[in-house]
N, C-alpha and C. Protein backbone atom coordinates (compact mmCIF):
# COMPACT_ATOMS: atom_id res chain seq x y z
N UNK A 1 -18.72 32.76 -40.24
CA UNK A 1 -17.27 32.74 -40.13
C UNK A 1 -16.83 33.02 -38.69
N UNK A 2 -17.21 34.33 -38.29
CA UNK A 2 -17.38 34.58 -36.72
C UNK A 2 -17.60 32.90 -35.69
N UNK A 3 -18.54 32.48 -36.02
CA UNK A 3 -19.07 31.14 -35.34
C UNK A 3 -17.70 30.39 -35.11
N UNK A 4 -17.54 30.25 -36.55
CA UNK A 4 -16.30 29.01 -36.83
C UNK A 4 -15.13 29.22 -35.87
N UNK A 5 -14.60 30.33 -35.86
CA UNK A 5 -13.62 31.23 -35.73
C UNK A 5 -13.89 30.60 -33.81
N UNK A 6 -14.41 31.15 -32.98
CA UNK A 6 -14.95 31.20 -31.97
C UNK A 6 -15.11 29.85 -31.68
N UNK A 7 -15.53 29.12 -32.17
CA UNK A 7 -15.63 27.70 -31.79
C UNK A 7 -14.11 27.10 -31.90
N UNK A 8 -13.41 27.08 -33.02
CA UNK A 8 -12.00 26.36 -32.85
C UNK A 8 -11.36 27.14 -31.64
N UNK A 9 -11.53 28.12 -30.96
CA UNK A 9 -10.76 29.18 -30.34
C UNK A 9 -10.69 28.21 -29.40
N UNK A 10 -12.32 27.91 -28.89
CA UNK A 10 -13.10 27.23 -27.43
C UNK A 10 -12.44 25.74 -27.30
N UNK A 11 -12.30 25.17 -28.67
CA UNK A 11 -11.90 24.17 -28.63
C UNK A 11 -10.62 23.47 -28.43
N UNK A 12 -9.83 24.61 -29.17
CA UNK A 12 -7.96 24.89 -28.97
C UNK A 12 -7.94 25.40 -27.07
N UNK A 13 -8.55 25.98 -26.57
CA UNK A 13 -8.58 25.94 -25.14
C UNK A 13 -8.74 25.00 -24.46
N UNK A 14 -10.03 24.40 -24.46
CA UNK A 14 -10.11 23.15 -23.47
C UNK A 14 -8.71 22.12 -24.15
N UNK A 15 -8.71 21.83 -25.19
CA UNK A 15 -7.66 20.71 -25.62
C UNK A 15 -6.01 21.26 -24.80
N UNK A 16 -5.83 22.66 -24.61
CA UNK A 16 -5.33 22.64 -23.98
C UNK A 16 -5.01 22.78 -22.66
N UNK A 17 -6.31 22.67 -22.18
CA UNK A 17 -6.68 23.14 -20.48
C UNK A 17 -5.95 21.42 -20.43
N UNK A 18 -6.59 20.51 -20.99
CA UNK A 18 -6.89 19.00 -21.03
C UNK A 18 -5.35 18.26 -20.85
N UNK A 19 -4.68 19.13 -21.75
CA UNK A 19 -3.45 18.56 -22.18
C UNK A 19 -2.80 18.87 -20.51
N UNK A 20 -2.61 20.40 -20.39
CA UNK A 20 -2.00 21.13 -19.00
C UNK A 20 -2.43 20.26 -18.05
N UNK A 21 -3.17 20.06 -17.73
CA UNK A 21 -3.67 19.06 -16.59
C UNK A 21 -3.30 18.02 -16.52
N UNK A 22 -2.93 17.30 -17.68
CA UNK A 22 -2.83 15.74 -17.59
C UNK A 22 -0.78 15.70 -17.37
N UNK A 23 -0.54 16.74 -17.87
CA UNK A 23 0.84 16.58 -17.62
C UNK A 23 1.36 17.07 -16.42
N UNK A 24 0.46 18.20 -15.30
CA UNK A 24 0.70 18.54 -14.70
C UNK A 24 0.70 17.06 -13.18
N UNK A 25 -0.47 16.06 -13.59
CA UNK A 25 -1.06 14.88 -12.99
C UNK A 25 0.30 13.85 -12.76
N UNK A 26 0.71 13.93 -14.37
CA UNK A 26 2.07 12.93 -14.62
C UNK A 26 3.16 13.29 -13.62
N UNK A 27 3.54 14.64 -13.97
CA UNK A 27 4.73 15.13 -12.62
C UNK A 27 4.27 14.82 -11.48
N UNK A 28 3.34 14.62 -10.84
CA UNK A 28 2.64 14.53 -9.66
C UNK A 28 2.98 13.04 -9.18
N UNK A 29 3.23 12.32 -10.30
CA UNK A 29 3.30 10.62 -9.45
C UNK A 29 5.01 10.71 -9.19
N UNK A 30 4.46 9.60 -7.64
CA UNK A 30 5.57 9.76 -7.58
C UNK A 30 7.33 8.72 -8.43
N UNK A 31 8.36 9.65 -8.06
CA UNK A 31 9.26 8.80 -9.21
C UNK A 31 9.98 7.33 -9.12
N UNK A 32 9.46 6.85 -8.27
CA UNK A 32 9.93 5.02 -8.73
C UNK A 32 8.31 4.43 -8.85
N UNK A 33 7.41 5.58 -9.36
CA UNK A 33 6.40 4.33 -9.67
C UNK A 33 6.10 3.44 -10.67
N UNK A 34 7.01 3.39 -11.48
CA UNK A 34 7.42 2.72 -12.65
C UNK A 34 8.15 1.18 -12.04
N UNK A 35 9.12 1.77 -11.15
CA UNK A 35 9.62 0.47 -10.34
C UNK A 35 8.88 -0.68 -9.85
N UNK A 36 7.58 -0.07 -9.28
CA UNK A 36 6.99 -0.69 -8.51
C UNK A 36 6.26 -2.23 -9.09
N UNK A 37 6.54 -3.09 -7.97
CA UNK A 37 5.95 -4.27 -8.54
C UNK A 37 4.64 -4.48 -8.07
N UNK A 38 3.80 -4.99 -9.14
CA UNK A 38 2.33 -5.10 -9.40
C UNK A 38 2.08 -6.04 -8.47
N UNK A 39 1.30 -5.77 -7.78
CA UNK A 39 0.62 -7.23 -6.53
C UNK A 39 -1.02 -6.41 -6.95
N UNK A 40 -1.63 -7.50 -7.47
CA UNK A 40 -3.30 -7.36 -7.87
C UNK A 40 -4.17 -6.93 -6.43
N UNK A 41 -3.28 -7.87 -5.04
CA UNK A 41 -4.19 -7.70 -3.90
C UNK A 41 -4.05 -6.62 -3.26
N UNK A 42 -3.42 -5.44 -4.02
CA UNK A 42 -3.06 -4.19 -3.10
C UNK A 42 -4.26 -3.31 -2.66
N UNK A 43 -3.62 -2.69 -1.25
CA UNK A 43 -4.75 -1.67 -0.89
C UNK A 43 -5.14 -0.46 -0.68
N UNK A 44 -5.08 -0.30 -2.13
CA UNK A 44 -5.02 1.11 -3.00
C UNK A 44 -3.44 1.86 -2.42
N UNK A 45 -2.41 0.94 -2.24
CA UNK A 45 -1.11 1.51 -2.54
C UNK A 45 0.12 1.50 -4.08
N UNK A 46 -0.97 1.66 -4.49
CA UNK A 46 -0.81 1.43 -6.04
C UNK A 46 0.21 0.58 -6.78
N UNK A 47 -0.64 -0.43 -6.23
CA UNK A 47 -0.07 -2.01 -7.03
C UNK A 47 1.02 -2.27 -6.06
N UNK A 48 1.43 -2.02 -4.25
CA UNK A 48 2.44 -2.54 -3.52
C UNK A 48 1.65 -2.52 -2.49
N UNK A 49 2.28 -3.61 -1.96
CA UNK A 49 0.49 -3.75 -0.81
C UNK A 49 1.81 -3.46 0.34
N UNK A 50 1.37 -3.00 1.33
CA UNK A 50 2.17 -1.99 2.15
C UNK A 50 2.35 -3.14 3.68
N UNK A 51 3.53 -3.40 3.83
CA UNK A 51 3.67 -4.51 4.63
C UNK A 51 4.62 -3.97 6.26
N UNK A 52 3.66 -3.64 7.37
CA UNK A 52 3.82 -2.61 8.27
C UNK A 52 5.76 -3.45 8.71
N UNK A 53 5.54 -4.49 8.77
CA UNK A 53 6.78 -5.35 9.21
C UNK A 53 8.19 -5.10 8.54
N UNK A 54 8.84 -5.14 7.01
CA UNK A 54 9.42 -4.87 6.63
C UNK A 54 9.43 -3.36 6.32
N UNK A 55 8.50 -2.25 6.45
CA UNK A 55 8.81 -1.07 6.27
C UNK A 55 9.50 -0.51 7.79
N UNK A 56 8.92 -1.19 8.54
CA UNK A 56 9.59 -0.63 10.11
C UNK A 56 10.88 -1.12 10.37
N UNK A 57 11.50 -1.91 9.25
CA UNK A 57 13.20 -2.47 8.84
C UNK A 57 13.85 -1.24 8.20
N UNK A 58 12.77 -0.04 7.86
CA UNK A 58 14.04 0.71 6.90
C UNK A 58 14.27 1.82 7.89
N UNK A 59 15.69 1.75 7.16
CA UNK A 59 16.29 2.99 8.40
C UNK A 59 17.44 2.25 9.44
N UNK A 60 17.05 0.75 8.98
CA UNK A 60 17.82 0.07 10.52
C UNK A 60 18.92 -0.69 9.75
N UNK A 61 20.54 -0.37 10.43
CA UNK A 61 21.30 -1.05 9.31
C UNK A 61 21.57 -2.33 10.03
N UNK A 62 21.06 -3.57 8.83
CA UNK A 62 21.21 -4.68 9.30
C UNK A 62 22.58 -5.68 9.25
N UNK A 63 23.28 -6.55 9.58
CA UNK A 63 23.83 -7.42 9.34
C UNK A 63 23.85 -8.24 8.04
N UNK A 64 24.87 -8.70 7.35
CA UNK A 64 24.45 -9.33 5.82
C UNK A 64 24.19 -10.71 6.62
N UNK A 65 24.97 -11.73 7.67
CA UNK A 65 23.56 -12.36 8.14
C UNK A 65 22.53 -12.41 8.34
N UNK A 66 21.62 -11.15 8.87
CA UNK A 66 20.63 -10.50 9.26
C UNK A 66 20.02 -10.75 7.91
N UNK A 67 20.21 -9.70 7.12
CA UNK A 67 20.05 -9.80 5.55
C UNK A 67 19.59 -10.72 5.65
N UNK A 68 20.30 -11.79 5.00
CA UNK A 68 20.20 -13.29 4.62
C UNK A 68 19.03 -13.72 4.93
N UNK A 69 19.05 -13.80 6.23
CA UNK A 69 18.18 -14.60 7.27
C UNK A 69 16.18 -13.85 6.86
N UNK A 70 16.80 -12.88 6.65
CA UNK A 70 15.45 -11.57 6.52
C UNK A 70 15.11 -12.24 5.50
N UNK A 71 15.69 -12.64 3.93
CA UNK A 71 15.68 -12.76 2.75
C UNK A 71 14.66 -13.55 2.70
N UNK A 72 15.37 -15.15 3.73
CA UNK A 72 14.62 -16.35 3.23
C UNK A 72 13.28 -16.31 4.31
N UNK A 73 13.35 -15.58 5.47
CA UNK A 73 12.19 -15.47 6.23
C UNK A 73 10.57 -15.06 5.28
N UNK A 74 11.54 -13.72 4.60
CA UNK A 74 10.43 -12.77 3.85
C UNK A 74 9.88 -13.55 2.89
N UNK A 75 10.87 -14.34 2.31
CA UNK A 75 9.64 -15.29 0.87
C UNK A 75 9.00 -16.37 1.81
N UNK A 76 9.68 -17.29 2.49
CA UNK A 76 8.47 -17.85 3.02
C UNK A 76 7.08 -17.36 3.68
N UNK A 77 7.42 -16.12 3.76
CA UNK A 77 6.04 -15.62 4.28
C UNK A 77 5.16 -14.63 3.34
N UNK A 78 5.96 -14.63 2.18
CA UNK A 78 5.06 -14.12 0.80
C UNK A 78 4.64 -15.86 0.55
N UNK A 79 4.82 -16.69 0.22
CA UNK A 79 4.34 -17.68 -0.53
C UNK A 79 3.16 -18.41 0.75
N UNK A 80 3.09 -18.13 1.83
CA UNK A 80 2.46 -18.82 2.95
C UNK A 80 0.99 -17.43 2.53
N UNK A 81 1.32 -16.37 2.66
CA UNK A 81 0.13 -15.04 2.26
C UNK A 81 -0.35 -15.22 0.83
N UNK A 82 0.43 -15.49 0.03
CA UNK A 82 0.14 -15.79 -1.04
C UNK A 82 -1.09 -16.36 -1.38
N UNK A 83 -0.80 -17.79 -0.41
CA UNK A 83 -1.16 -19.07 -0.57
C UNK A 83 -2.68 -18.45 -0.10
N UNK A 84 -2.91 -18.05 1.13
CA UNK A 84 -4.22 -17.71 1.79
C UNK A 84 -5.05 -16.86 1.13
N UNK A 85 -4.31 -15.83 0.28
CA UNK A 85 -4.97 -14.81 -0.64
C UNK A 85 -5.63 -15.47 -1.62
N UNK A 86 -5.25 -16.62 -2.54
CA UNK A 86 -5.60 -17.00 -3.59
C UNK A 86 -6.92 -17.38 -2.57
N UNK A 87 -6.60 -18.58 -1.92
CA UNK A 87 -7.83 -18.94 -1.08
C UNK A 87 -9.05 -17.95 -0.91
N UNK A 88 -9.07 -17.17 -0.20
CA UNK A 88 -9.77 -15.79 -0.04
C UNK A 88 -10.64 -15.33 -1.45
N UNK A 89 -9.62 -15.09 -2.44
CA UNK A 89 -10.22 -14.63 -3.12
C UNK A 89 -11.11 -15.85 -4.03
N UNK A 90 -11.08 -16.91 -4.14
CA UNK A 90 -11.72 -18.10 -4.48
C UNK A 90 -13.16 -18.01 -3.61
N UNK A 91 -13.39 -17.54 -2.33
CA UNK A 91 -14.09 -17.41 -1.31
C UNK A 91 -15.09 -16.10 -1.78
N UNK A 92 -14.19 -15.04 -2.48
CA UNK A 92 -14.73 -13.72 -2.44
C UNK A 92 -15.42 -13.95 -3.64
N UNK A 93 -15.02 -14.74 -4.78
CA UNK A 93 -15.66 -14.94 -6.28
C UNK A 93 -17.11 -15.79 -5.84
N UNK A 94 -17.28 -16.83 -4.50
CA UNK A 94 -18.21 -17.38 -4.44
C UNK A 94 -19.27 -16.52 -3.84
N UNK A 95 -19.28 -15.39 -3.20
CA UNK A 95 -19.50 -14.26 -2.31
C UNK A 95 -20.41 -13.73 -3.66
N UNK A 96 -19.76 -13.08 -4.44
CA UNK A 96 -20.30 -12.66 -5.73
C UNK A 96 -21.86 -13.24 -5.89
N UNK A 97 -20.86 -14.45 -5.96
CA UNK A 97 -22.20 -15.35 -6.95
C UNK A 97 -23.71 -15.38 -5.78
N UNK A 98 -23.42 -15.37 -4.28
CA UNK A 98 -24.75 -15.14 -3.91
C UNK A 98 -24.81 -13.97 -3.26
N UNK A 99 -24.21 -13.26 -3.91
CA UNK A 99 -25.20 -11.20 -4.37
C UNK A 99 -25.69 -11.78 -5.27
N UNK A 100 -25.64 -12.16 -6.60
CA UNK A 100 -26.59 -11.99 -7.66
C UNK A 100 -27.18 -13.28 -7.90
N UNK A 101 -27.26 -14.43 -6.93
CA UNK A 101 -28.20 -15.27 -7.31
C UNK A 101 -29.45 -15.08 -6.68
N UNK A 102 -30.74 -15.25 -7.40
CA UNK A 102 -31.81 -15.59 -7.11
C UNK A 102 -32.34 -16.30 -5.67
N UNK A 103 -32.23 -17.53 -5.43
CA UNK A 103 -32.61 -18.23 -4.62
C UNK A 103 -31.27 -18.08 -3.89
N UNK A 104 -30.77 -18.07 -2.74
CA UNK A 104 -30.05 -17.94 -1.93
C UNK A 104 -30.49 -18.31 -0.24
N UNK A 105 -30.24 -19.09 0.24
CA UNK A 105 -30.28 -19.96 1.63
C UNK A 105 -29.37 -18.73 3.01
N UNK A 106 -30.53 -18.69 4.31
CA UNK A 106 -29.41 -17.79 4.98
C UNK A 106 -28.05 -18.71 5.34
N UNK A 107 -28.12 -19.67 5.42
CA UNK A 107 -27.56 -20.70 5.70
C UNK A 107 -26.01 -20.70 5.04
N UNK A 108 -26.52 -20.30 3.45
CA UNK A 108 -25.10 -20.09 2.75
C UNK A 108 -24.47 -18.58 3.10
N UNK A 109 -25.19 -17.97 3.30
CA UNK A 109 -24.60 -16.47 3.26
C UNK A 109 -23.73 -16.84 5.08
N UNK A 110 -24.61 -17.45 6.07
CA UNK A 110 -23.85 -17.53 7.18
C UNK A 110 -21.99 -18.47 6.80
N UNK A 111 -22.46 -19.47 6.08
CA UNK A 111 -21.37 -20.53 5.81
C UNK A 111 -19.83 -19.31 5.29
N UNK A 112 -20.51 -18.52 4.26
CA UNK A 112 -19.66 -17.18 3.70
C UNK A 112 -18.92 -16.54 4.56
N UNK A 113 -19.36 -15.86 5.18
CA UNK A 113 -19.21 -14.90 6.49
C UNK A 113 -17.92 -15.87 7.45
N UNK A 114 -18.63 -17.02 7.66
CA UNK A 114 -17.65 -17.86 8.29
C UNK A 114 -16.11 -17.93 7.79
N UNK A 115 -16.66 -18.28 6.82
CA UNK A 115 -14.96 -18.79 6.12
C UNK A 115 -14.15 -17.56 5.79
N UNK A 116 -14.96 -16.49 5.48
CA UNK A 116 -14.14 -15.00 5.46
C UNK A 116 -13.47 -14.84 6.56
N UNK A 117 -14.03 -15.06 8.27
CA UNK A 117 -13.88 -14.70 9.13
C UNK A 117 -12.53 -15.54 9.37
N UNK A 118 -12.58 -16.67 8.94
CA UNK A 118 -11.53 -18.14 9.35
C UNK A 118 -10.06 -17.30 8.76
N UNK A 119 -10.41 -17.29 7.44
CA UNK A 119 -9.41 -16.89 6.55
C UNK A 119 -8.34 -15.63 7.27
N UNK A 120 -9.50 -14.30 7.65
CA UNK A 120 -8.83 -12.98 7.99
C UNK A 120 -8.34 -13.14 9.25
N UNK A 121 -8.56 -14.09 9.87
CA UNK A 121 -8.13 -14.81 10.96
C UNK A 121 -6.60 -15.20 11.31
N UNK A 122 -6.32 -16.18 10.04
CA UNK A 122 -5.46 -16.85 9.65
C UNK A 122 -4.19 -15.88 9.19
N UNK A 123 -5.06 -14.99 8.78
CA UNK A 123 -3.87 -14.24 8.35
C UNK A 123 -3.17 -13.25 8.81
N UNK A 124 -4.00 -12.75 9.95
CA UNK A 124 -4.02 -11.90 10.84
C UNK A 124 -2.72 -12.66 11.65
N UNK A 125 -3.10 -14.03 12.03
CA UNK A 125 -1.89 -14.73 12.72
C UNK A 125 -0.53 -14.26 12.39
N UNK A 126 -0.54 -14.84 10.87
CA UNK A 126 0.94 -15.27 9.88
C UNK A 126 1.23 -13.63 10.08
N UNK A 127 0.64 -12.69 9.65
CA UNK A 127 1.24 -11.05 9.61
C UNK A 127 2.09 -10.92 11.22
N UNK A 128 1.26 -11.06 12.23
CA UNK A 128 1.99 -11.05 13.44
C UNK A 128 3.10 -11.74 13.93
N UNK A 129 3.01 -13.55 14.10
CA UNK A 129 3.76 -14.44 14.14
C UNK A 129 4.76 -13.65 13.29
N UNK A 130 4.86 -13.16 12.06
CA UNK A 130 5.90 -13.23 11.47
C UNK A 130 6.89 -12.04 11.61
N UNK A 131 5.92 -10.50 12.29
CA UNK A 131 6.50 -9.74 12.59
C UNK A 131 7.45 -10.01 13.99
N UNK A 132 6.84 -11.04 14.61
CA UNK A 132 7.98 -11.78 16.17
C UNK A 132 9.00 -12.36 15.50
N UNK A 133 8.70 -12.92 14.80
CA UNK A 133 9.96 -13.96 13.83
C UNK A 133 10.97 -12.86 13.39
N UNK A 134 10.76 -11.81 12.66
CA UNK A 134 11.78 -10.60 12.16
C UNK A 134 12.47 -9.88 13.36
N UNK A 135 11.85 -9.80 14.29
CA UNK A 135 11.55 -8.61 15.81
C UNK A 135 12.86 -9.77 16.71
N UNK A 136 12.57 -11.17 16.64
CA UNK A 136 13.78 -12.08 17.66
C UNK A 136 15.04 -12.12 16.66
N UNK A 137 15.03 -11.35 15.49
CA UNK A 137 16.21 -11.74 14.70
C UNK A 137 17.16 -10.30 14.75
N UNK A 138 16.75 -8.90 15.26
CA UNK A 138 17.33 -7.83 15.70
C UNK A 138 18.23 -7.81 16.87
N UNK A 139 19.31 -7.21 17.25
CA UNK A 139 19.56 -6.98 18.24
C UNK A 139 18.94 -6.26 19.44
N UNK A 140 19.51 -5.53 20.36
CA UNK A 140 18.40 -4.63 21.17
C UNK A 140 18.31 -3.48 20.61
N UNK A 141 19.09 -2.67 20.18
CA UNK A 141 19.02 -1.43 19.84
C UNK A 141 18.16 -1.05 18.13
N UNK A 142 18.55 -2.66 17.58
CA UNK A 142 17.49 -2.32 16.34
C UNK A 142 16.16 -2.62 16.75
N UNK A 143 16.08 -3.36 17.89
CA UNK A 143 14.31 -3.85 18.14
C UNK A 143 13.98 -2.56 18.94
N UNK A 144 14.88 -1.59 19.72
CA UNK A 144 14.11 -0.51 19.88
C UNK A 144 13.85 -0.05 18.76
N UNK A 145 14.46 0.20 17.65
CA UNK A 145 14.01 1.37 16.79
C UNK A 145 13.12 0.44 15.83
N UNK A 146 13.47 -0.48 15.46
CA UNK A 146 12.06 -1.26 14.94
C UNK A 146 10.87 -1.60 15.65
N UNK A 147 10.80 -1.12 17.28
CA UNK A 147 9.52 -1.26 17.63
C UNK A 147 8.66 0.36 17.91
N UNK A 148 9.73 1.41 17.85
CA UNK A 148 9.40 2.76 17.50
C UNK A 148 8.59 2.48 15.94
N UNK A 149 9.30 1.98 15.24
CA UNK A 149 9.10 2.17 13.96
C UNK A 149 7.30 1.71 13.84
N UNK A 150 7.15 0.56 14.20
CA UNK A 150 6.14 0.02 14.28
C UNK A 150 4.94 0.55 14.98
N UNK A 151 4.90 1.13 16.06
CA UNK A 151 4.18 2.02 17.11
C UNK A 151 3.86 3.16 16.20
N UNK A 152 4.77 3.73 15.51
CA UNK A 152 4.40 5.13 14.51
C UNK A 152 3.87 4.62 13.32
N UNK A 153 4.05 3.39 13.00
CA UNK A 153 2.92 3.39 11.45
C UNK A 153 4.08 3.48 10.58
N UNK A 154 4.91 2.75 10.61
CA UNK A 154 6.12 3.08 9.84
C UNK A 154 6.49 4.65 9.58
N UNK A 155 7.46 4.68 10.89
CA UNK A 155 8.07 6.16 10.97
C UNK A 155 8.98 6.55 9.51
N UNK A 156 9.98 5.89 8.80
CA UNK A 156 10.35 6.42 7.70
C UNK A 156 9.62 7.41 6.71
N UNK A 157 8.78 6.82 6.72
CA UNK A 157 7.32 7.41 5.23
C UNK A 157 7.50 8.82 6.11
N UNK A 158 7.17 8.46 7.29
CA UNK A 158 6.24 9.87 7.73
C UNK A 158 7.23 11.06 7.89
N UNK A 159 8.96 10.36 8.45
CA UNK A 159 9.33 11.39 8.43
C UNK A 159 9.93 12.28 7.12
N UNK A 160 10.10 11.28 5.81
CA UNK A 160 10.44 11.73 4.67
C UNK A 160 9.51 12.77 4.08
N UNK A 161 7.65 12.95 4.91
CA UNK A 161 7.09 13.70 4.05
C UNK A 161 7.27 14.95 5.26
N UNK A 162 7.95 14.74 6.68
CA UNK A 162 7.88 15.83 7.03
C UNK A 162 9.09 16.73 6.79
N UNK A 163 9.93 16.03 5.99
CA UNK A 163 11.16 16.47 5.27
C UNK A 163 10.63 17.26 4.29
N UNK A 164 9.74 16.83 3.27
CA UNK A 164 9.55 17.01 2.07
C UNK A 164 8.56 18.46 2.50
N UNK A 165 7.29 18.47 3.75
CA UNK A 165 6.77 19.65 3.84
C UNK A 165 7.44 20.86 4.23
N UNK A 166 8.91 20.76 4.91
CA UNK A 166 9.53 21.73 5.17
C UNK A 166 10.44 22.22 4.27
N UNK A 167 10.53 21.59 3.28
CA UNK A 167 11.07 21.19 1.81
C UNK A 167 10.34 22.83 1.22
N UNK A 168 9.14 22.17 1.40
CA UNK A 168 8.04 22.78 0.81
C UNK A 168 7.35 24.22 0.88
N UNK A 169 7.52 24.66 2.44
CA UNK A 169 7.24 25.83 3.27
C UNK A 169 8.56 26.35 2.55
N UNK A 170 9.90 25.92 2.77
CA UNK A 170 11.44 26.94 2.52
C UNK A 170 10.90 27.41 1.08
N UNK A 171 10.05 26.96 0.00
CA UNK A 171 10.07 27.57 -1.32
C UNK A 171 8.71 28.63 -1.07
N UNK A 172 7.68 28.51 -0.23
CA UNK A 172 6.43 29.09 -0.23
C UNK A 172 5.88 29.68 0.74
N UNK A 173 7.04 29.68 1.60
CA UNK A 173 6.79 30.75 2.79
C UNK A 173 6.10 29.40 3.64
N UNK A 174 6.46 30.17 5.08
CA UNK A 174 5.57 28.71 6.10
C UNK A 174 4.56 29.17 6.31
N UNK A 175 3.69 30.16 6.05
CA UNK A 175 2.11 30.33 6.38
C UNK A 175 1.09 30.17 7.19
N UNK A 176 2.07 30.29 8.59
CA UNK A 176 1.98 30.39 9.76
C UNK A 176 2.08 28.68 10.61
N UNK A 177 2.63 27.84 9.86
CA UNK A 177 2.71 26.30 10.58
C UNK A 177 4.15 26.46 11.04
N UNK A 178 4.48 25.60 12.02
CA UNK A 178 5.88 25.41 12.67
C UNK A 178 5.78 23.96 12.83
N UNK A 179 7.03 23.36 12.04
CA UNK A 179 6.96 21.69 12.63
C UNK A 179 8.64 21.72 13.33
């Protein structure tokens, strides 16, 4: 009886160590990640693939021409990335296949390598080209702060979390840091 007793005890604990944790995990994400739209090719920014060009736009108030102009710039240059990604990854599925084939030629693995290289190439272009294309459509004072923006790694993010750590110190004491 003792046994029994002792065992549901152990068991009513972890189930709730299990439970505490997983809800404590949930509060932890952050709150428009529900919003967020799913792009499969993301890189590990959970399902929004993080695009240095339009994040170094926030913060900067644009023109509803500006706007506009931004609008139809930005899809043509999702459907042009698009376009190269599918490619790529058509490239990366053949990649696969000689890891696990048998007989394999260096010849093909060089041909691989190549066309990876062509591709990240290509795209490397369109990301840049297109950040000049957004960058000649600012005035001067937004292309300073959109080229600050850019130089810092998209300054917004960074300064919202240095908001959020001093946020953070005012509830927990600052513990000897000064920002």
């Amino acid at each position: 009886m003792k046994r029994i007793f002792l065992t549901s005890i152990i068991i009513g604990l972890l189930a709730g160590s299990v439970i505490a944790q997983h809800q404590g995990m949930v509060s932890m994400a952050p709150p428009d990640f529900a919003k967020r739209e799913f792009v499969p090719w993301s890189d590990g920014d959970h399902g929004k693939r993080s695009d240095n060009t339009h994040r170094a736009l926030m913060g900067i108030d644009l023109t509803d021409s500006q706007e506009k102009s931004l609008e139809k710039i930005k899809r043509e240059h999702n459907v042009t990335m698009t376009e190269l990604r599918s490619d790529i990854a058509g490239i990366h599925a053949k990649g696969k296949l000689l890891i696990v084939n048998d007989k394999v030629k260096d010849s093909e693995i060089k041909d691989f390598a190549a066309k990876i290289s062509h591709f990240s190439e290509k795209m490397a272009y369109k990301r840049i080209s297109h950040a000049r294309v957004v960058r000649n459509l600012l005035t001067e004072d937004q292309r300073l702060e959109f080229d600050n923006n850019i130089l810092s790694h998209g300054a917004p993010k960074h300064k919202k979390m240095k908001h959020m750590r001093k946020r953070m110190r005012g509830m927990h004491g600052n513990h000897g840091r000064g920002d």
